[in-house]
PDB file of N, CA and C in Angstrom:
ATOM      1  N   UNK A   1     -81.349  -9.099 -55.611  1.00  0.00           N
ATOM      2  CA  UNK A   1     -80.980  -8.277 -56.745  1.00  0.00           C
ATOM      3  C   UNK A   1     -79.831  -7.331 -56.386  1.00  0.00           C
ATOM      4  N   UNK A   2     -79.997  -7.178 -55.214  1.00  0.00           N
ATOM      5  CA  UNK A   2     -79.002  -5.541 -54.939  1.00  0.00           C
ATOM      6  C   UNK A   2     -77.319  -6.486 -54.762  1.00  0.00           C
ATOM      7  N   UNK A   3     -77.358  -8.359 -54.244  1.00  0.00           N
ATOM      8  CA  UNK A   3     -75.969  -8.507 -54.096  1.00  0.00           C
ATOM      9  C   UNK A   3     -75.869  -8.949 -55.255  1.00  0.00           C
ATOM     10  N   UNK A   4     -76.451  -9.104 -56.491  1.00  0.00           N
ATOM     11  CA  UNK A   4     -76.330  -9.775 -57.756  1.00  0.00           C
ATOM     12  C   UNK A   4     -75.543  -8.054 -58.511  1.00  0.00           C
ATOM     13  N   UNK A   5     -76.308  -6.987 -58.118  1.00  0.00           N
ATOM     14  CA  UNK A   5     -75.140  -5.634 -58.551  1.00  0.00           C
ATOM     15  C   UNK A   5     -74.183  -5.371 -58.334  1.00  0.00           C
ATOM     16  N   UNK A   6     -74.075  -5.309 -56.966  1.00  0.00           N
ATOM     17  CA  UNK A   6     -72.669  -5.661 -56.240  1.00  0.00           C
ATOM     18  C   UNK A   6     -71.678  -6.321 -56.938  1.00  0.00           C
ATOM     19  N   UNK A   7     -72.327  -7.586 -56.794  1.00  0.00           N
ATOM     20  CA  UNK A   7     -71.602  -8.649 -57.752  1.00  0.00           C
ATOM     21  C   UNK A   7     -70.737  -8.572 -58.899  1.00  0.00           C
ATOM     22  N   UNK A   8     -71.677  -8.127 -59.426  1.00  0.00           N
ATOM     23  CA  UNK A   8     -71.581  -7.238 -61.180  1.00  0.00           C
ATOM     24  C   UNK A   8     -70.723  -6.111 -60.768  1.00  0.00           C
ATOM     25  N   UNK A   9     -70.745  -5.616 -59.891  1.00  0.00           N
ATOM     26  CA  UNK A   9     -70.103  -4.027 -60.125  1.00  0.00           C
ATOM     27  C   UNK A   9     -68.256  -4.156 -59.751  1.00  0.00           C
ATOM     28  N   UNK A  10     -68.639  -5.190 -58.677  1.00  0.00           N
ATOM     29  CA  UNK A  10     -67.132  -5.712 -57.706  1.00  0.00           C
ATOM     30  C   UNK A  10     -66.157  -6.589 -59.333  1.00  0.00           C
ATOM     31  N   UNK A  11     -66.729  -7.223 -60.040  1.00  0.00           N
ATOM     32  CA  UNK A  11     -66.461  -8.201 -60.894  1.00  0.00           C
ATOM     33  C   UNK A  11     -65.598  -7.575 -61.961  1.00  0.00           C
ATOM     34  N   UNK A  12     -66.387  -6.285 -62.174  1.00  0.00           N
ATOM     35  CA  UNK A  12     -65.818  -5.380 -63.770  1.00  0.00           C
ATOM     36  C   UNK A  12     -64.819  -4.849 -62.794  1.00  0.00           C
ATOM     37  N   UNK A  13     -65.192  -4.075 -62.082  1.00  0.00           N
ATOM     38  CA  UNK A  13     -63.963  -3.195 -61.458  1.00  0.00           C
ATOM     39  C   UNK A  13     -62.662  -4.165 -61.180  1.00  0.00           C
ATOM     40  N   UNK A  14     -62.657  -5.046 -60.473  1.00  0.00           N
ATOM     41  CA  UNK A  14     -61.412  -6.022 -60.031  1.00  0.00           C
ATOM     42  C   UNK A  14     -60.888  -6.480 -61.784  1.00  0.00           C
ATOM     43  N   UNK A  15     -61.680  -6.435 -62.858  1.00  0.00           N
ATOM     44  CA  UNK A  15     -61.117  -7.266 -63.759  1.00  0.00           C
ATOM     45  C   UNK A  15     -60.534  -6.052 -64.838  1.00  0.00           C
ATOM     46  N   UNK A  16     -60.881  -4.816 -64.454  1.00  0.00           N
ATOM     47  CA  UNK A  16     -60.407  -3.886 -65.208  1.00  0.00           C
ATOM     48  C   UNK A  16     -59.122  -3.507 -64.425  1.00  0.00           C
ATOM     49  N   UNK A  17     -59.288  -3.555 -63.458  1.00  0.00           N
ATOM     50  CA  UNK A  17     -57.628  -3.034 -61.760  1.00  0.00           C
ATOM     51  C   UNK A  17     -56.633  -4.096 -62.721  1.00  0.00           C
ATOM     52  N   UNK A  18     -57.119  -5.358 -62.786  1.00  0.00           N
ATOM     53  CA  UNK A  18     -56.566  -6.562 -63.564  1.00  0.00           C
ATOM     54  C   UNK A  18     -55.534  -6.584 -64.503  1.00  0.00           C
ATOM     55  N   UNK A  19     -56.494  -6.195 -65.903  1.00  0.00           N
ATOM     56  CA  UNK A  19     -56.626  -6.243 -66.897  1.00  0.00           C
ATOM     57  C   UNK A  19     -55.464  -4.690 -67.276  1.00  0.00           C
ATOM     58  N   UNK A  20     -55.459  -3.898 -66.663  1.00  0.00           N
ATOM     59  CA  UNK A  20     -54.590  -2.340 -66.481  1.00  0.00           C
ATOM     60  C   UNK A  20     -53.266  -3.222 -66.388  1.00  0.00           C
ATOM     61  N   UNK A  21     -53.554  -3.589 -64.746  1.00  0.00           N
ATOM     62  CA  UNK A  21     -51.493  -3.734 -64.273  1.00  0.00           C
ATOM     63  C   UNK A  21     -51.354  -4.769 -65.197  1.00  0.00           C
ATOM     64  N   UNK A  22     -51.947  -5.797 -65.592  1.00  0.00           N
ATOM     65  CA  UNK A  22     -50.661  -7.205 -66.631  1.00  0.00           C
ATOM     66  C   UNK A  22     -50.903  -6.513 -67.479  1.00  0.00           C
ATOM     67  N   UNK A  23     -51.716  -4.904 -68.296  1.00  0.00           N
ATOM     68  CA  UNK A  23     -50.892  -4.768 -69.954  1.00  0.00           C
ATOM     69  C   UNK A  23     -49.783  -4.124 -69.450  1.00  0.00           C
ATOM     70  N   UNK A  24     -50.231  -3.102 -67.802  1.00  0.00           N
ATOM     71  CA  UNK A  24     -48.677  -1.960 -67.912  1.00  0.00           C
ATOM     72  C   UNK A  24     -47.326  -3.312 -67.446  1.00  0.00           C
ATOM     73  N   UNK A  25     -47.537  -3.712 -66.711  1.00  0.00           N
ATOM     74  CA  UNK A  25     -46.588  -5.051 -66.831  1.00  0.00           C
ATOM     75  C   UNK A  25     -45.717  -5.893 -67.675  1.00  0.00           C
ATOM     76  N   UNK A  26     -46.910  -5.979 -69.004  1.00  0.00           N
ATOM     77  CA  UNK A  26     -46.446  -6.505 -70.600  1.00  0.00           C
ATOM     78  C   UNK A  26     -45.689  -5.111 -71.107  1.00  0.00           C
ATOM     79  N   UNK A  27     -46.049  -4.554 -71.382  1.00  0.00           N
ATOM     80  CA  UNK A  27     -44.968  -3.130 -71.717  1.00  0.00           C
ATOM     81  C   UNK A  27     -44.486  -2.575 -71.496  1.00  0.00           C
ATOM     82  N   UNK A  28     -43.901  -2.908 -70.157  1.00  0.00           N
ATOM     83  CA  UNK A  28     -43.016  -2.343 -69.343  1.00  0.00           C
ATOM     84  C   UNK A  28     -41.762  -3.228 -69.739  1.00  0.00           C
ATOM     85  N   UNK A  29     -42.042  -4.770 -69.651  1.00  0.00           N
ATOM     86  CA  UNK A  29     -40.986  -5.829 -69.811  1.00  0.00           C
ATOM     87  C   UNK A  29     -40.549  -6.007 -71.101  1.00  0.00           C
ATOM     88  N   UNK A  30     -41.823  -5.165 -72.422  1.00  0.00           N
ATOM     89  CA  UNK A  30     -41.396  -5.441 -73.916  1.00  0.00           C
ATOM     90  C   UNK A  30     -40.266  -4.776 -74.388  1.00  0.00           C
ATOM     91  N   UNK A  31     -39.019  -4.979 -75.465  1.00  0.00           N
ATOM     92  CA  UNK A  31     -38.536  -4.782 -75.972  1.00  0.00           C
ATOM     93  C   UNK A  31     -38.546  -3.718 -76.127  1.00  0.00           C
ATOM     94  N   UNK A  32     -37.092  -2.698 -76.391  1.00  0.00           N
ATOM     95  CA  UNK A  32     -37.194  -1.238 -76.387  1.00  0.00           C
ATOM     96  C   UNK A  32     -36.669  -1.050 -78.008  1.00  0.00           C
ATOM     97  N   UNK A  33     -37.336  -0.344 -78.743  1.00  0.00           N
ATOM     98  CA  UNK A  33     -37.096   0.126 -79.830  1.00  0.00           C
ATOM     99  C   UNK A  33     -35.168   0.564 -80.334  1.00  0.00           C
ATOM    100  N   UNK A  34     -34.954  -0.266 -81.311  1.00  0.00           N
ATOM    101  CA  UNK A  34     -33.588  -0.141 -81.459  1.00  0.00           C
ATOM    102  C   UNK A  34     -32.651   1.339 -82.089  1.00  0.00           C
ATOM    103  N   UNK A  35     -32.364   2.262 -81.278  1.00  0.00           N
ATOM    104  CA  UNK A  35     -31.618   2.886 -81.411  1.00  0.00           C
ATOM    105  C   UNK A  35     -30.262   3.206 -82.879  1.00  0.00           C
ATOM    106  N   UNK A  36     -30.259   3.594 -83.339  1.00  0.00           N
ATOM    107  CA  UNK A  36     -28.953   3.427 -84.624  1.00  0.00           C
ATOM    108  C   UNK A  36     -28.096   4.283 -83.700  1.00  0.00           C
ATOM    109  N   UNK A  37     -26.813   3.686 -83.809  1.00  0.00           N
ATOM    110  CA  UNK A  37     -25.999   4.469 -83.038  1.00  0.00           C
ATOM    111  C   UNK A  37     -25.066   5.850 -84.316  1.00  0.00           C
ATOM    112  N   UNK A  38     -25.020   5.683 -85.294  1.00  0.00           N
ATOM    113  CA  UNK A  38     -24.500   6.299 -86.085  1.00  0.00           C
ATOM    114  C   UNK A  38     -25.638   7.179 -87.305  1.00  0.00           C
ATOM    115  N   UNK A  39     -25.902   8.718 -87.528  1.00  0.00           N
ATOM    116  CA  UNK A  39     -27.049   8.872 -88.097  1.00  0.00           C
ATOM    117  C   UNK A  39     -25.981  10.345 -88.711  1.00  0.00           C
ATOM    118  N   UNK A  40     -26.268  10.356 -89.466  1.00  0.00           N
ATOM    119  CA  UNK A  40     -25.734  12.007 -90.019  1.00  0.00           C
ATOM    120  C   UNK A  40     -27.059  12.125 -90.531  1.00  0.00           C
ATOM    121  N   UNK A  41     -27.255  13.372 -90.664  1.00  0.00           N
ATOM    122  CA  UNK A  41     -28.192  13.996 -91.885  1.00  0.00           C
ATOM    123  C   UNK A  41     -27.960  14.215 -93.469  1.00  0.00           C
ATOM    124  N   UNK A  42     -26.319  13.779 -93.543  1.00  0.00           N
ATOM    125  CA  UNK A  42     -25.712  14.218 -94.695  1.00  0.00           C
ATOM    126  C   UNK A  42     -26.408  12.614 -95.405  1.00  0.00           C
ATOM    127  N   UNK A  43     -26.746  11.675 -94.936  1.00  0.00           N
ATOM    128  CA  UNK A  43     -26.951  10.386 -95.517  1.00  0.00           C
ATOM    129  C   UNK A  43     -28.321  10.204 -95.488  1.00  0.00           C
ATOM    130  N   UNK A  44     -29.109  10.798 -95.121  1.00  0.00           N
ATOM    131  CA  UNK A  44     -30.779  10.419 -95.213  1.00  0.00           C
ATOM    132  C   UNK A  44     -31.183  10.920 -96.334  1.00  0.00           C
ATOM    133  N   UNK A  45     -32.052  10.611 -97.279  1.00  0.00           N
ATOM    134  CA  UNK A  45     -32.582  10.942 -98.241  1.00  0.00           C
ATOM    135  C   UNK A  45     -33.183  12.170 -98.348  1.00  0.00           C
ATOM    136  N   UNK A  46     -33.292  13.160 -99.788  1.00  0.00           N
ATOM    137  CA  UNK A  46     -34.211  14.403 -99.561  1.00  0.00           C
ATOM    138  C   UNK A  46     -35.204  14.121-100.775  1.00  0.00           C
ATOM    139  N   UNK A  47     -36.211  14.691-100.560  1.00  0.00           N
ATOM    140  CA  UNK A  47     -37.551  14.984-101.266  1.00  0.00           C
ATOM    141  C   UNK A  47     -37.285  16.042-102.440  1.00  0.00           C
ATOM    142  N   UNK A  48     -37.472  16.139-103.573  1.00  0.00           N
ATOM    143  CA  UNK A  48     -37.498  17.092-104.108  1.00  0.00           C
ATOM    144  C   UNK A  48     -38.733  18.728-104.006  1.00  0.00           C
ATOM    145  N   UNK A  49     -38.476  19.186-104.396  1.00  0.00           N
ATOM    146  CA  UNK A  49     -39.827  20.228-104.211  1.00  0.00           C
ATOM    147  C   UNK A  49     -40.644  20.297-105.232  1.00  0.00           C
ATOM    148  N   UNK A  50     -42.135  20.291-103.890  1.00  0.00           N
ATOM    149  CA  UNK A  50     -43.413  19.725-104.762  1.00  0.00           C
ATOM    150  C   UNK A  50     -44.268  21.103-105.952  1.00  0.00           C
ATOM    151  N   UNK A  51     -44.561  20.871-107.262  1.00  0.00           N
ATOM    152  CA  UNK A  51     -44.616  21.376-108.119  1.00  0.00           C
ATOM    153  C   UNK A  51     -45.515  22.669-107.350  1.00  0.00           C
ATOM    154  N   UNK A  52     -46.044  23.950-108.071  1.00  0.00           N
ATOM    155  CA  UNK A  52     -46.646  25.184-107.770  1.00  0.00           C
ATOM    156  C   UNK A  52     -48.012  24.273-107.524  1.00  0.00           C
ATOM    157  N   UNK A  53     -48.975  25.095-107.140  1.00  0.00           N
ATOM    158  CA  UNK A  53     -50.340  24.503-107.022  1.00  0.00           C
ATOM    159  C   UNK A  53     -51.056  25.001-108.410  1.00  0.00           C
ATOM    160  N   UNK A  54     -50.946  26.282-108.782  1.00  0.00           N
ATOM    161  CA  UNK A  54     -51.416  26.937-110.336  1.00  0.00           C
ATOM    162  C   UNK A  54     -52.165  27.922-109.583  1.00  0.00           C
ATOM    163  N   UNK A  55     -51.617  28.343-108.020  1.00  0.00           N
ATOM    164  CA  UNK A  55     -52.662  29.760-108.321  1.00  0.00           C
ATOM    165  C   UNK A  55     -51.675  30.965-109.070  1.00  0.00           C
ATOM    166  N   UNK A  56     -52.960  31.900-109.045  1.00  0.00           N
ATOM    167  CA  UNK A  56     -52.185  33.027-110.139  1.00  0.00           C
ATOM    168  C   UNK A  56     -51.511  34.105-109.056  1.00  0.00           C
ATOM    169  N   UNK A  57     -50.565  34.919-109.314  1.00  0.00           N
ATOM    170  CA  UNK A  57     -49.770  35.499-109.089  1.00  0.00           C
ATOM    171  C   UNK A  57     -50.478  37.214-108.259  1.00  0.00           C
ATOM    172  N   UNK A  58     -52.086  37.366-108.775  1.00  0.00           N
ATOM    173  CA  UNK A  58     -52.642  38.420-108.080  1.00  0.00           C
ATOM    174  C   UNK A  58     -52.163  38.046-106.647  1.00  0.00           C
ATOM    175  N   UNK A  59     -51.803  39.805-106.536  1.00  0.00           N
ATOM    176  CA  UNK A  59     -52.215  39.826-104.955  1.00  0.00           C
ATOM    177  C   UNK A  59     -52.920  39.383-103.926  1.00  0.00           C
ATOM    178  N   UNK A  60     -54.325  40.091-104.776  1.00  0.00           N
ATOM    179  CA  UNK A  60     -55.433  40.009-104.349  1.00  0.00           C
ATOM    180  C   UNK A  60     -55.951  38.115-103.413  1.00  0.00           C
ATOM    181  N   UNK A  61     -56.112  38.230-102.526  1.00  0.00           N
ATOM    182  CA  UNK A  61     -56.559  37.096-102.299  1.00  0.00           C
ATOM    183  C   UNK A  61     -57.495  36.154-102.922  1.00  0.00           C
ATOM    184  N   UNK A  62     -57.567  35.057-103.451  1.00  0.00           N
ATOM    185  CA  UNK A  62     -59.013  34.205-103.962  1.00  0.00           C
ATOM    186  C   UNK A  62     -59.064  33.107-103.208  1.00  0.00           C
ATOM    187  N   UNK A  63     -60.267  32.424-103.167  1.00  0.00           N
ATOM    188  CA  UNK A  63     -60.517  31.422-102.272  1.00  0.00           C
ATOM    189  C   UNK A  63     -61.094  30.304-104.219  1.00  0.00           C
ATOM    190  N   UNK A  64     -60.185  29.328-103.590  1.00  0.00           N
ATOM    191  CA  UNK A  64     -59.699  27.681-104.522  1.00  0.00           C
ATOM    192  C   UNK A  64     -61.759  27.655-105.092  1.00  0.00           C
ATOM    193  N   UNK A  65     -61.609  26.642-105.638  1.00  0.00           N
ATOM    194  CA  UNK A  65     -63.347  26.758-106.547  1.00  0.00           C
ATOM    195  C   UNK A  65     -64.151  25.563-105.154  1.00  0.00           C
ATOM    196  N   UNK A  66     -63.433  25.113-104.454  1.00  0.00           N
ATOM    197  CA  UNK A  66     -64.248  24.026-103.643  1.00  0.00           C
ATOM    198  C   UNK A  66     -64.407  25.147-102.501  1.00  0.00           C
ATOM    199  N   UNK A  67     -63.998  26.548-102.170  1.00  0.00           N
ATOM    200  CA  UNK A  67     -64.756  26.840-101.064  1.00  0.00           C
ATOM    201  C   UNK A  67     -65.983  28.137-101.762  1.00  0.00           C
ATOM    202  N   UNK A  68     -66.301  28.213-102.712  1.00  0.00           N
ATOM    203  CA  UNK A  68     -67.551  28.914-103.339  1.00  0.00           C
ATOM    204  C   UNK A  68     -68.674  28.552-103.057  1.00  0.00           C
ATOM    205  N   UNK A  69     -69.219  29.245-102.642  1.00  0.00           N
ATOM    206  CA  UNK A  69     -71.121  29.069-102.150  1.00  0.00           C
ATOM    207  C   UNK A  69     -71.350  28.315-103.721  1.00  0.00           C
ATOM    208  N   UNK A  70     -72.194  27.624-103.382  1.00  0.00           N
ATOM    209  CA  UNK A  70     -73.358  27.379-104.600  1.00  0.00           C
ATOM    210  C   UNK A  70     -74.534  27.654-103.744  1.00  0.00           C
ATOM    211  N   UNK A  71     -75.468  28.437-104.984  1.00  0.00           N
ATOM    212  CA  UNK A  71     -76.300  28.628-105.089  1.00  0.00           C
ATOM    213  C   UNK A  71     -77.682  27.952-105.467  1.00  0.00           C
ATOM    214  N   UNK A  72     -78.367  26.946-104.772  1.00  0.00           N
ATOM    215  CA  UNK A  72     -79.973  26.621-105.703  1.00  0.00           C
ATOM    216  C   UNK A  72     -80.761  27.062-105.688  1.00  0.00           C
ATOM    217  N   UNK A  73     -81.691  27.216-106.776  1.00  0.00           N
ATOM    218  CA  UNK A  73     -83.116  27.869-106.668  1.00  0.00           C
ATOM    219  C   UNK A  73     -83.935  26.689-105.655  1.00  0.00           C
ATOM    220  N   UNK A  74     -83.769  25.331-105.778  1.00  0.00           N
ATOM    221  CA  UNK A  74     -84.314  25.056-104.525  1.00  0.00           C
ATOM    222  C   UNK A  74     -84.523  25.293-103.057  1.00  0.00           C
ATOM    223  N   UNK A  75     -85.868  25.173-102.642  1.00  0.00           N
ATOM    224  CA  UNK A  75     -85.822  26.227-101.354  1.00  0.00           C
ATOM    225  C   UNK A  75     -85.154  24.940-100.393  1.00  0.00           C
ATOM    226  N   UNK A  76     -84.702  25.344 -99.482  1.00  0.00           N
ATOM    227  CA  UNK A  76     -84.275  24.109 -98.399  1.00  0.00           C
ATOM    228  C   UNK A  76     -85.005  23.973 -97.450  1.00  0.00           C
ATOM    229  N   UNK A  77     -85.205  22.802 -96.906  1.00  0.00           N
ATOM    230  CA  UNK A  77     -85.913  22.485 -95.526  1.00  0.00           C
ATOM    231  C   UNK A  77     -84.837  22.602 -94.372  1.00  0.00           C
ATOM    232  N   UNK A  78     -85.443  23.485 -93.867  1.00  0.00           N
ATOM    233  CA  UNK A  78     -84.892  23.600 -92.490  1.00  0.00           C
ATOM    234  C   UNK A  78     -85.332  24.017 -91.518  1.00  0.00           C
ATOM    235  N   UNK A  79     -85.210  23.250 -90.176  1.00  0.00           N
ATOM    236  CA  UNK A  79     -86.025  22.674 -89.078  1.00  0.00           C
ATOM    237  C   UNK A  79     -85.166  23.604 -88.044  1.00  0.00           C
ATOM    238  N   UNK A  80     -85.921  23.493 -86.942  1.00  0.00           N
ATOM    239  CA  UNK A  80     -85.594  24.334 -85.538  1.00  0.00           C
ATOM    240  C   UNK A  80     -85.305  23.577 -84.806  1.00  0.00           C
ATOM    241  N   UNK A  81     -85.285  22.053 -85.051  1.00  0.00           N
ATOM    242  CA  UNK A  81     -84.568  21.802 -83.725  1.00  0.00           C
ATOM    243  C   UNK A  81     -83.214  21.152 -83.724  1.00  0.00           C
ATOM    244  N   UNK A  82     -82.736  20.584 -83.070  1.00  0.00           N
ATOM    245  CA  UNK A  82     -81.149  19.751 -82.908  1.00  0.00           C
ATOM    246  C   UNK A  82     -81.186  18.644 -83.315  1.00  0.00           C
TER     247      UNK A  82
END
């Protein structure tokens, strides 16, 4: 049993050492992403600006309706452990 672990243990490790260097190997030798040699910024497209959200203009801080407690009269179960 103990050289049948061995076995097993020598097997994954050598095939993962393996399995590492021929991908860093494969992507080392792959194709390098093509460069544009000519780019202004004056020629890339712009986004227009995205509409108000509709909050109101108070100062005052408010928090949006999805972060409000709700409240149930149901009692909740809740447990002590993890």
């Amino acid at each position: 049993m103990k050289i049948l672990k061995f076995g097993l243990r020598f097997w994954i490790t050598l095939g993962s050492v393996f399995s590492f260097l021929l991908g860093w190997a494969i992507f080392g030798h792959s194709l390098k992403p093509i460069q544009p040699v000519n780019t202004s910024v004056a020629s890339l497209p712009t986004l227009e600006p995205l509409p108000p959200m509709g909050f109101s203009a108070d100062p005052r801080p408010q928090q949006p309706q999805f972060f409000q407690p709700q409240f149930s009269s149901r009692p909740m179960f809740i447990t002590g452990g993890s």
